[in-house]
N, C-alpha and C. Protein backbone atom coordinates (compact mmCIF):
# COMPACT_ATOMS: atom_id res chain seq x y z
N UNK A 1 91.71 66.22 157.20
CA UNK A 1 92.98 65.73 156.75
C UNK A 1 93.66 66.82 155.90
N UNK A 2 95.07 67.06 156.10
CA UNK A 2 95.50 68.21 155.61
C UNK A 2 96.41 67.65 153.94
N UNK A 3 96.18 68.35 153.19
CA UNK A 3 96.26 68.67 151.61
C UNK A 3 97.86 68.17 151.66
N UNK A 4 98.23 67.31 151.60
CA UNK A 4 100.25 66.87 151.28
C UNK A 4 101.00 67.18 149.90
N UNK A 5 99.44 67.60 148.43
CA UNK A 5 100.27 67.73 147.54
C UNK A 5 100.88 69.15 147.57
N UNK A 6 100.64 69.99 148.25
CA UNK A 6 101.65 71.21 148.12
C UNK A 6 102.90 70.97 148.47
N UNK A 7 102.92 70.21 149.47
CA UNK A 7 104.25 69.66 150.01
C UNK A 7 105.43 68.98 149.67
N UNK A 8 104.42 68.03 148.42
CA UNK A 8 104.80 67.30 147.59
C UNK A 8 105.34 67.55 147.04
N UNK A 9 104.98 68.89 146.33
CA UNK A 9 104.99 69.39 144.76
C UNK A 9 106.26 69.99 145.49
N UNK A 10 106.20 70.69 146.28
CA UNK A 10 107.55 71.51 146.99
C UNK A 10 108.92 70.63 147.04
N UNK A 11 108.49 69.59 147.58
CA UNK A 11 110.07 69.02 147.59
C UNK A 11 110.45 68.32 146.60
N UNK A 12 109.51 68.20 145.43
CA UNK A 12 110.31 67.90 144.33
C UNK A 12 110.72 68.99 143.59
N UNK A 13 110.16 70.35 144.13
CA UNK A 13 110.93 71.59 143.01
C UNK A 13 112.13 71.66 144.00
N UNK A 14 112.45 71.16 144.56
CA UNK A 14 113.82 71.22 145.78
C UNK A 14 114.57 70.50 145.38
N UNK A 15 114.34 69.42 144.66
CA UNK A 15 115.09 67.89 144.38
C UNK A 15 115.39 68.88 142.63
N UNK A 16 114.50 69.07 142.01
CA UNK A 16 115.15 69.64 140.86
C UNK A 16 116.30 70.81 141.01
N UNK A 17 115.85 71.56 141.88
CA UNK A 17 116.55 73.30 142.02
C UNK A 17 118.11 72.12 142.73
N UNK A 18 117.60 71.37 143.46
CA UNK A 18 119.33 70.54 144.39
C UNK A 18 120.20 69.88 142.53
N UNK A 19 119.38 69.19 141.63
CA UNK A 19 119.77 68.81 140.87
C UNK A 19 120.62 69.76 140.09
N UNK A 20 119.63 70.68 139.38
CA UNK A 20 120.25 72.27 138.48
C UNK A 20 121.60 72.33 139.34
N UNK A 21 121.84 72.68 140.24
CA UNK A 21 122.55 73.33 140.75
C UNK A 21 124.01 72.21 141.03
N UNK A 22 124.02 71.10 141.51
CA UNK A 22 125.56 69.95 140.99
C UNK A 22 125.51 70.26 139.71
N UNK A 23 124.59 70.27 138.56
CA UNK A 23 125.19 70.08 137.25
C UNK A 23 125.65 71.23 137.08
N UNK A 24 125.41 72.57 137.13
CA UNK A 24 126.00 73.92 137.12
C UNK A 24 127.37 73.67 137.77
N UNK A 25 127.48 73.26 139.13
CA UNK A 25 128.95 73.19 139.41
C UNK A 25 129.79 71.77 138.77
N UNK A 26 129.27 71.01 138.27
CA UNK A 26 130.13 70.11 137.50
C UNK A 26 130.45 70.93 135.93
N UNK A 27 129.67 71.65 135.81
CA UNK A 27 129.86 71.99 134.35
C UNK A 27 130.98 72.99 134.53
N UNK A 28 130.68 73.60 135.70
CA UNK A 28 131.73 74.89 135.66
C UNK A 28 132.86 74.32 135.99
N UNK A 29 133.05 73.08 136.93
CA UNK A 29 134.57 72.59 136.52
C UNK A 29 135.25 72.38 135.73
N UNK A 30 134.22 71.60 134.73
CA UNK A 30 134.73 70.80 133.24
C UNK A 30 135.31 72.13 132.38
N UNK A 31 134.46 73.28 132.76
CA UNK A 31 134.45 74.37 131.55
C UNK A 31 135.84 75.22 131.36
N UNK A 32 136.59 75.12 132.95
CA UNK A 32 137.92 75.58 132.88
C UNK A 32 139.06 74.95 132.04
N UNK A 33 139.50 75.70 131.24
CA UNK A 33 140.24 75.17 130.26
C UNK A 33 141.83 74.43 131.60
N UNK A 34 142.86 74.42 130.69
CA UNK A 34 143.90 73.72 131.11
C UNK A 34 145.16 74.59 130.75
N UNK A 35 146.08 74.06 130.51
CA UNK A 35 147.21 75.21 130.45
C UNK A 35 147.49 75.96 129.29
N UNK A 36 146.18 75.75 128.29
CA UNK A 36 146.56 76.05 126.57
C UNK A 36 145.89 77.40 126.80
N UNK A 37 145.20 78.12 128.02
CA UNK A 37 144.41 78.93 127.85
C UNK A 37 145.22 79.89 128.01
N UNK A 38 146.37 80.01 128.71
CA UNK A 38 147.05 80.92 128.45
C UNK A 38 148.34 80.77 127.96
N UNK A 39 148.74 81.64 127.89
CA UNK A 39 150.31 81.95 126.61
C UNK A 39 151.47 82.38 127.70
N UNK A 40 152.15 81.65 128.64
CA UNK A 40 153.08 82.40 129.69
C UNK A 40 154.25 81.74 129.57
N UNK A 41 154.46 80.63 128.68
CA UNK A 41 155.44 79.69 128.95
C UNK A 41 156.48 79.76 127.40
N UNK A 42 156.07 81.09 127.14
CA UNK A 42 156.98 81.56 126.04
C UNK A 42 156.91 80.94 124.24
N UNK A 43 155.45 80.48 124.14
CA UNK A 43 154.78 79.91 123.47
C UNK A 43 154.90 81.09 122.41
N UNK A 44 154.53 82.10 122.36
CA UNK A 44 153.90 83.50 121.77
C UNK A 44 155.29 83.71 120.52
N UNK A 45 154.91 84.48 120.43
CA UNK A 45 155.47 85.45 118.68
C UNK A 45 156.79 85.81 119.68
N UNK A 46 158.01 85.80 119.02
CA UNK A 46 159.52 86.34 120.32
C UNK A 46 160.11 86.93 119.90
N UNK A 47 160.34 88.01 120.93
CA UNK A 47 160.78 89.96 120.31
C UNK A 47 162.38 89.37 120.29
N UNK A 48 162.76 90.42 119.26
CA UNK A 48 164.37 90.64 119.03
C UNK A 48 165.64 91.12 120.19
N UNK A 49 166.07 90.29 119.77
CA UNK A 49 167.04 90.57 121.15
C UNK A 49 168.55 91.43 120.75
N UNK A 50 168.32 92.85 121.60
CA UNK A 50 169.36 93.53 120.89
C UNK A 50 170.41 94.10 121.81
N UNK A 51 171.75 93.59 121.78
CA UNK A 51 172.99 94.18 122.88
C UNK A 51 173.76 95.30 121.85
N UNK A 52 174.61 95.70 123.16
CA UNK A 52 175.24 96.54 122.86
C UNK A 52 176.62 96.62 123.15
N UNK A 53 177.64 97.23 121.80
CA UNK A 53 179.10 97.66 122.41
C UNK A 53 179.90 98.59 121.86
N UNK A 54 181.32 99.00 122.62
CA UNK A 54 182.09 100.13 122.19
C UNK A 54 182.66 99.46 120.65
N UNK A 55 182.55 100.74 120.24
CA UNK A 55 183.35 100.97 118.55
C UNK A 55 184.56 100.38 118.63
N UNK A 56 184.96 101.27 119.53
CA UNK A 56 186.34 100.86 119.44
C UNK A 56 186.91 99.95 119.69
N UNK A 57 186.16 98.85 120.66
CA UNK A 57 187.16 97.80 121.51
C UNK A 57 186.26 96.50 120.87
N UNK A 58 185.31 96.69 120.01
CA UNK A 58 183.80 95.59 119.85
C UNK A 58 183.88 94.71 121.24
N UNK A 59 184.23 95.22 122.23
CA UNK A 59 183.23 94.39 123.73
C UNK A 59 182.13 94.64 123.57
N UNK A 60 181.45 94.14 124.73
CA UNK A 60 180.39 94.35 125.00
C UNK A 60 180.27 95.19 125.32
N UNK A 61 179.26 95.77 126.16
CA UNK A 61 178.83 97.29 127.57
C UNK A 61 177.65 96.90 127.95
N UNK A 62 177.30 97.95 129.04
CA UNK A 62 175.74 98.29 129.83
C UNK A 62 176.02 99.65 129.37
N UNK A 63 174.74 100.00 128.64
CA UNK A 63 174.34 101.34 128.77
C UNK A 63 173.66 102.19 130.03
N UNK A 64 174.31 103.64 130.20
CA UNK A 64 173.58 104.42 131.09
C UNK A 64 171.91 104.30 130.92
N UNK A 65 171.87 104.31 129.81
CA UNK A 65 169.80 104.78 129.78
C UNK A 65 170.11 104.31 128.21
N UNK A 66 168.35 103.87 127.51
CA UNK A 66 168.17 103.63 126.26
C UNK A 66 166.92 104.08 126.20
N UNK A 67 166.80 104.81 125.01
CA UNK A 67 164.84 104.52 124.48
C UNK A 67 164.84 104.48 123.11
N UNK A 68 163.75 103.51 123.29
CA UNK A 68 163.50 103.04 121.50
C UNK A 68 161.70 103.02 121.28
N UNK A 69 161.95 103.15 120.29
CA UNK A 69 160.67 103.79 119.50
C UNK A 69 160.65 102.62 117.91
N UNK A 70 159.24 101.86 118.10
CA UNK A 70 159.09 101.63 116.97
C UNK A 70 158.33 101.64 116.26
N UNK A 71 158.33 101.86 114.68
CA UNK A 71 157.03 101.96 113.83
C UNK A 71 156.47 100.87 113.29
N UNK A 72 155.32 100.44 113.81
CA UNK A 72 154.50 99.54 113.90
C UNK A 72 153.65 99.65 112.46
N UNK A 73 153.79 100.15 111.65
CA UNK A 73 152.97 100.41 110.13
C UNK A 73 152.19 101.83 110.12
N UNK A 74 151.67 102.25 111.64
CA UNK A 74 150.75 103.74 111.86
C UNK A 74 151.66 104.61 112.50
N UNK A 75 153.34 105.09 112.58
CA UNK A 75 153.42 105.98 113.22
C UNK A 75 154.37 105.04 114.09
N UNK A 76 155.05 106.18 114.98
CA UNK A 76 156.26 105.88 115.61
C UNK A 76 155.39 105.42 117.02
N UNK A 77 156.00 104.49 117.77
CA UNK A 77 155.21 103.84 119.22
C UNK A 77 156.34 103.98 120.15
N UNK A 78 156.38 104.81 121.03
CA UNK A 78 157.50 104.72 122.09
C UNK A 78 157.26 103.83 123.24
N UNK A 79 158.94 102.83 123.63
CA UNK A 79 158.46 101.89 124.10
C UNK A 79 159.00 102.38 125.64
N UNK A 80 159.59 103.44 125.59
CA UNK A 80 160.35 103.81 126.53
C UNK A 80 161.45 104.06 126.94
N UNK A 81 161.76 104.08 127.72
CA UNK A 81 163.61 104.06 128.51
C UNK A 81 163.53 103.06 129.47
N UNK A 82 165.19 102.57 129.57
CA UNK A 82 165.67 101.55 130.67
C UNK A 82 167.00 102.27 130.80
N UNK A 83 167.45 102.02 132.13
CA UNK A 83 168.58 102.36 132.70
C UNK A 83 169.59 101.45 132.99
N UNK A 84 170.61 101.89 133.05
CA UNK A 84 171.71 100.03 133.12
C UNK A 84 171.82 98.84 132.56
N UNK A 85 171.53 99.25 131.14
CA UNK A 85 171.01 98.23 130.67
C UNK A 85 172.07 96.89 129.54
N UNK A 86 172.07 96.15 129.62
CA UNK A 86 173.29 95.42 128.63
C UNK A 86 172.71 94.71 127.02
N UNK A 87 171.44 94.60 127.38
CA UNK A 87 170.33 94.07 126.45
C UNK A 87 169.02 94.28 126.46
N UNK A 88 168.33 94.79 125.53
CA UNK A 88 167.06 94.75 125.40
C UNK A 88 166.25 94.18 124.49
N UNK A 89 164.99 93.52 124.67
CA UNK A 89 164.20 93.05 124.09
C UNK A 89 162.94 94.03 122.91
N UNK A 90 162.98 93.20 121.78
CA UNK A 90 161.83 94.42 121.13
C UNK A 90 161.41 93.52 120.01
N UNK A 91 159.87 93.82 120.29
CA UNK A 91 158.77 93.35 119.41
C UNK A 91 158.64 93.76 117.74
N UNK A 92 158.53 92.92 116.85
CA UNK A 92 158.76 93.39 115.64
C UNK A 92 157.32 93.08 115.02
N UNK A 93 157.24 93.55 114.10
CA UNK A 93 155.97 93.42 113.22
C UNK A 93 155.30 92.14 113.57
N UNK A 94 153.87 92.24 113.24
CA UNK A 94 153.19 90.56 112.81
C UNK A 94 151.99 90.80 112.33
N UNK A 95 152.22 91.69 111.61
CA UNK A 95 151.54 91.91 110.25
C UNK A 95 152.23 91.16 108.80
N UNK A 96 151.44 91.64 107.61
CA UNK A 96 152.23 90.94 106.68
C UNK A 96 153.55 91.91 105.97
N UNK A 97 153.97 92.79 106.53
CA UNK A 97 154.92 93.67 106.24
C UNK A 97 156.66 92.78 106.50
N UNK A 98 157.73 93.49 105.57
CA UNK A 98 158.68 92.17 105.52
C UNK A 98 159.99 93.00 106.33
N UNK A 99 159.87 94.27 107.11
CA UNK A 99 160.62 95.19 107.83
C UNK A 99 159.95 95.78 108.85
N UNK A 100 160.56 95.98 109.68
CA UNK A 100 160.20 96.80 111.21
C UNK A 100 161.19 98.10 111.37
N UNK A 101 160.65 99.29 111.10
CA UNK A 101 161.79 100.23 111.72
C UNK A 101 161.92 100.60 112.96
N UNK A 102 163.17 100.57 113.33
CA UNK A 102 163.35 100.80 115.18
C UNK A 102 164.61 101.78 115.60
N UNK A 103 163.95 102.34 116.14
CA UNK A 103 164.59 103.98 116.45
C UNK A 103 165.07 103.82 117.88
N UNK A 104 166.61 104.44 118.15
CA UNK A 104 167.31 104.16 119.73
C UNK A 104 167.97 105.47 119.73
N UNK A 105 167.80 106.08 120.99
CA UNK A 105 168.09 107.40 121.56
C UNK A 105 168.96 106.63 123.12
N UNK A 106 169.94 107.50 123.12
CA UNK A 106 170.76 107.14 124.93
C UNK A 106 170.04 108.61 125.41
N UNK A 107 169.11 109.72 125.14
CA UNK A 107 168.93 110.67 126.11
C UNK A 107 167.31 110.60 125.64
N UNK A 108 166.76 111.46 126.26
CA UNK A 108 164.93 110.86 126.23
C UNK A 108 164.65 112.02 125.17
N UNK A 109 165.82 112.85 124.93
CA UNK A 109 165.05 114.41 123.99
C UNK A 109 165.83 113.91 122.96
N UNK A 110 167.22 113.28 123.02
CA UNK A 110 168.46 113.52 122.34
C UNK A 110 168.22 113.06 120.46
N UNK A 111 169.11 112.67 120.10
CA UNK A 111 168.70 112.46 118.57
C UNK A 111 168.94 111.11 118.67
N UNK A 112 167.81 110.16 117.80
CA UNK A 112 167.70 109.26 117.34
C UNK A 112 168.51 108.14 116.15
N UNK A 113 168.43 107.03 116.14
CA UNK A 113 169.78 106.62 115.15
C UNK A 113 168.16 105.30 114.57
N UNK A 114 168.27 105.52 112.88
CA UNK A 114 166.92 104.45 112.73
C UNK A 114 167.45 103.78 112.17
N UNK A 115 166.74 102.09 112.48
CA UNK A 115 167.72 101.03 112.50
C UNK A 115 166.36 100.36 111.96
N UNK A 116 166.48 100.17 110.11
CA UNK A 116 165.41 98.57 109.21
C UNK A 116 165.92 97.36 109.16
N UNK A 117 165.05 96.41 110.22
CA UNK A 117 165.41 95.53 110.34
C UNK A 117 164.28 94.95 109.21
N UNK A 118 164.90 93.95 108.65
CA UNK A 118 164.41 93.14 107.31
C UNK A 118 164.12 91.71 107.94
N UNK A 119 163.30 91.08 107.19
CA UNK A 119 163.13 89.23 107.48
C UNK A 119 161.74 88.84 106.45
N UNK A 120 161.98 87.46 106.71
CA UNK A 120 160.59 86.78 106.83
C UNK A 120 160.13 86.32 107.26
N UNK A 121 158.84 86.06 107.53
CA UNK A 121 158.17 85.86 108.55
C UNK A 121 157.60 83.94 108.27
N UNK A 122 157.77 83.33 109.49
CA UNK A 122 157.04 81.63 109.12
C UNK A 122 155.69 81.75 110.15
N UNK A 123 154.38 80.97 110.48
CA UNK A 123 154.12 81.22 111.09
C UNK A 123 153.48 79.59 111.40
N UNK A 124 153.32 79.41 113.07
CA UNK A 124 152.89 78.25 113.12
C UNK A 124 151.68 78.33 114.28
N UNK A 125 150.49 77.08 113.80
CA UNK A 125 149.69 77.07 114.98
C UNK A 125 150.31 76.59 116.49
N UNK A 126 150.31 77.25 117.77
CA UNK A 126 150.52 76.79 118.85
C UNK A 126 149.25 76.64 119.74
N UNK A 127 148.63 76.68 120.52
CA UNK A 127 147.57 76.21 120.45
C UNK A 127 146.44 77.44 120.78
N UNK A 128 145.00 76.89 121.61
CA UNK A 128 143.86 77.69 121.70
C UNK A 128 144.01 79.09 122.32
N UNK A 129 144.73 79.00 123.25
CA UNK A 129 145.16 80.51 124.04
C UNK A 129 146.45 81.06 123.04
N UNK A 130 147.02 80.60 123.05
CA UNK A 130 148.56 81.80 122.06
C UNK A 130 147.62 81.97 120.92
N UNK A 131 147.33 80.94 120.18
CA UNK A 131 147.39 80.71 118.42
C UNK A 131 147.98 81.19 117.97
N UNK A 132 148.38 81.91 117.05
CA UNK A 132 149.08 81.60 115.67
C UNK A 132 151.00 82.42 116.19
N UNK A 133 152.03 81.90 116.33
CA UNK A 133 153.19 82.18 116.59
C UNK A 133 153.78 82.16 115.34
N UNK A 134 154.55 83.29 115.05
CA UNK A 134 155.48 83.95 113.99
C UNK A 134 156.63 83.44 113.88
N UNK A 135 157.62 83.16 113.49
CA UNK A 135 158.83 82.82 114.15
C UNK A 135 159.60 83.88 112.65
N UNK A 136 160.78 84.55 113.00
CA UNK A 136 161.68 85.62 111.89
C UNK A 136 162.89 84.85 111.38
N UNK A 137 162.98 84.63 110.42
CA UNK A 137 164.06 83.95 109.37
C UNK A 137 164.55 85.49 108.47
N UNK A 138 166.01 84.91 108.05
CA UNK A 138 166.69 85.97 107.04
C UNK A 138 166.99 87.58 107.67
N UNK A 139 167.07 87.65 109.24
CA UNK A 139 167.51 89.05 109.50
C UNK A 139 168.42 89.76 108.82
N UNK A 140 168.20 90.57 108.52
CA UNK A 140 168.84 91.65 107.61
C UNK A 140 168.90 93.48 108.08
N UNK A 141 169.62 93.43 108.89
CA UNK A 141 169.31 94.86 109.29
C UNK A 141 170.38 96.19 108.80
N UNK A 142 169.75 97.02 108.47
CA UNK A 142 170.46 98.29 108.07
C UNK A 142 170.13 99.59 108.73
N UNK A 143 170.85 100.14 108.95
CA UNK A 143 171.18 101.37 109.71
C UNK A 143 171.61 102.71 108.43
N UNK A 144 170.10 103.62 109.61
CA UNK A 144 170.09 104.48 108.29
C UNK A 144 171.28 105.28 107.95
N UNK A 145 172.37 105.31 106.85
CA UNK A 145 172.99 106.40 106.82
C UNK A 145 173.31 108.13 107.32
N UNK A 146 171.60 108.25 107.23
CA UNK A 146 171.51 109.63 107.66
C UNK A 146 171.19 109.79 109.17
N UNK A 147 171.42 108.83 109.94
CA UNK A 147 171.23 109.09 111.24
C UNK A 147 171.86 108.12 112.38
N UNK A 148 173.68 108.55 111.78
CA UNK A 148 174.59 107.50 112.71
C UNK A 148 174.70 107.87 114.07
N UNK A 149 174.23 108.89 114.46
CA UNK A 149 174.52 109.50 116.03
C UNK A 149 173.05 108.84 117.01
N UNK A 150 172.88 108.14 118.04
CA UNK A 150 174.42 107.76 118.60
C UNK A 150 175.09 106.46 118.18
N UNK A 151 173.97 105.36 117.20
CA UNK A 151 174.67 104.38 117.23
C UNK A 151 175.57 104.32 116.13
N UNK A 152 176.79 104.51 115.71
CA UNK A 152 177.24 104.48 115.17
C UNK A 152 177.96 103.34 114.01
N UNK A 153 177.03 102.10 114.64
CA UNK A 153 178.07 101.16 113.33
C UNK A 153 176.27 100.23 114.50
N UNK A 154 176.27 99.13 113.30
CA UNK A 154 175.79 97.77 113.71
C UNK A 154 176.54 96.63 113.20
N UNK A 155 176.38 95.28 114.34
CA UNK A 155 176.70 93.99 113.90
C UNK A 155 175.31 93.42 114.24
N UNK A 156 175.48 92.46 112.56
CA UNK A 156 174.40 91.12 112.85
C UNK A 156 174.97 89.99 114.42
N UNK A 157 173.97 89.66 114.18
CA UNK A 157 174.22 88.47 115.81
C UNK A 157 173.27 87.68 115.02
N UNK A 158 172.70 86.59 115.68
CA UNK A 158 171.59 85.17 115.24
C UNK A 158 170.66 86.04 113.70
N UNK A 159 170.88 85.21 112.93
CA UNK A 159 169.70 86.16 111.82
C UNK A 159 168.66 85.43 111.99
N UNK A 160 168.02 84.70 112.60
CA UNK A 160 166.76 84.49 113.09
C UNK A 160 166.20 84.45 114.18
N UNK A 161 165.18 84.37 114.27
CA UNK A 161 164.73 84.53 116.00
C UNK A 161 163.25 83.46 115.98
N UNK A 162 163.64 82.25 116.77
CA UNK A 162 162.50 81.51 117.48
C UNK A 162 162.57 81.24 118.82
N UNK A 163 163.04 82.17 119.52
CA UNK A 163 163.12 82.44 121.25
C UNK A 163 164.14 83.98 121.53
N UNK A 164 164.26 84.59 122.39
CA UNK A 164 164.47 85.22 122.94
C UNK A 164 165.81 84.83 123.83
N UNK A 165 166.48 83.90 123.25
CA UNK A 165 167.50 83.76 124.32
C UNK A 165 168.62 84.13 123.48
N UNK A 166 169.22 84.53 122.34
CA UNK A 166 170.42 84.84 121.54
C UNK A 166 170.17 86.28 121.29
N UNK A 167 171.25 87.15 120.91
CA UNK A 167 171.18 88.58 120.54
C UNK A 167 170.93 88.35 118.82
N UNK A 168 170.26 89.23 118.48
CA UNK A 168 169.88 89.24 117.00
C UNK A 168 170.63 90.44 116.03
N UNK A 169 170.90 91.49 117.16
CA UNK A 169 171.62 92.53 116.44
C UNK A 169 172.41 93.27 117.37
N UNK A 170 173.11 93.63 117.15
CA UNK A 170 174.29 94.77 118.11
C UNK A 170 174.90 96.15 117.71
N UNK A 171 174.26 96.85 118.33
CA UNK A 171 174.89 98.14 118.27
C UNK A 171 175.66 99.30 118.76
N UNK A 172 176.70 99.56 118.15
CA UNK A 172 177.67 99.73 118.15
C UNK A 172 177.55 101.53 118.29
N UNK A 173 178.40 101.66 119.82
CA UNK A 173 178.15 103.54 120.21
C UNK A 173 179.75 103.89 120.54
């Protein structure tokens, strides 16, 4: 008569290894978070929104080309150039510092015009994926004296910023 507990013993390490293995894939369903895991729906900290226009006429414009450069607390960070542009977006501090300086060139070598933008900062929990969102109260921006070329004059626009959809500052070429 032939020996059945090997057989035995076998298909219950089969019935366990079948078991392990639904709870691994039930767990890995449960384990995917939901829509808090990520930050895409404009939840996050929201960069300054900055247009532009002629001196002379205060319209609006599109600029040929822009690049701006900002100092983040270590040193100047170039964010680049855009071409055709009527508005651009730009990230300000979120550290505990109460100014952001931000530097705008119309040529990629040409000379720079530095522009301290001032505020304070509120900050609120949003949830597990963003966490902690900034929002900027009290804009206050000044334009350095010693470096009006090219922008030559600024206007305030919204002095706060909790979205990205209003201009916050305008400068004037």
């Amino acid at each position: 008569m032939p020996d059945l507990s090997g057989k035995v013993k076998q298909n219950v390490q089969m019935k366990y290894f079948k078991f392990l293995i639904a709870i691994s894939f039930i767990s890995l369903l449960f384990s995917c978070g939901g829509d808090n895991d990520i930050c895409e729906s404009g939840e996050g900290t929201p960069r300054m929104r900055v247009s532009f226009k002629t001196q002379a006429t205060d319209k609006e414009r599109t600029l040929d080309s822009l690049y701006v450069a900002v100092d983040y607390g270590s040193g100047k960070v170039q964010l680049g150039g855009q071409a055709k542009i009527t508005s651009r977006v730009i990230p300000l501090r979120v550290d505990n510092s109460t100014y952001t300086d931000v530097y705008f060139r119309i040529t990629n070598k040409g000379s720079e015009s530095k522009v301290r933008i001032n505020y304070t900062t509120k900050s609120a929990y949003v949830s597990p994926g963003c966490g902690i969102k900034l929002t900027y109260e009290n804009l206050n921006s000044v334009l350095d004296p010693n470096t009006t070329t090219p922008v030559k004059e600024i206007q305030a626009g919204q002095n706060f910023i909790e979205n990205e959809d209003k201009t916050n500052l305008f400068l004037l070429f």
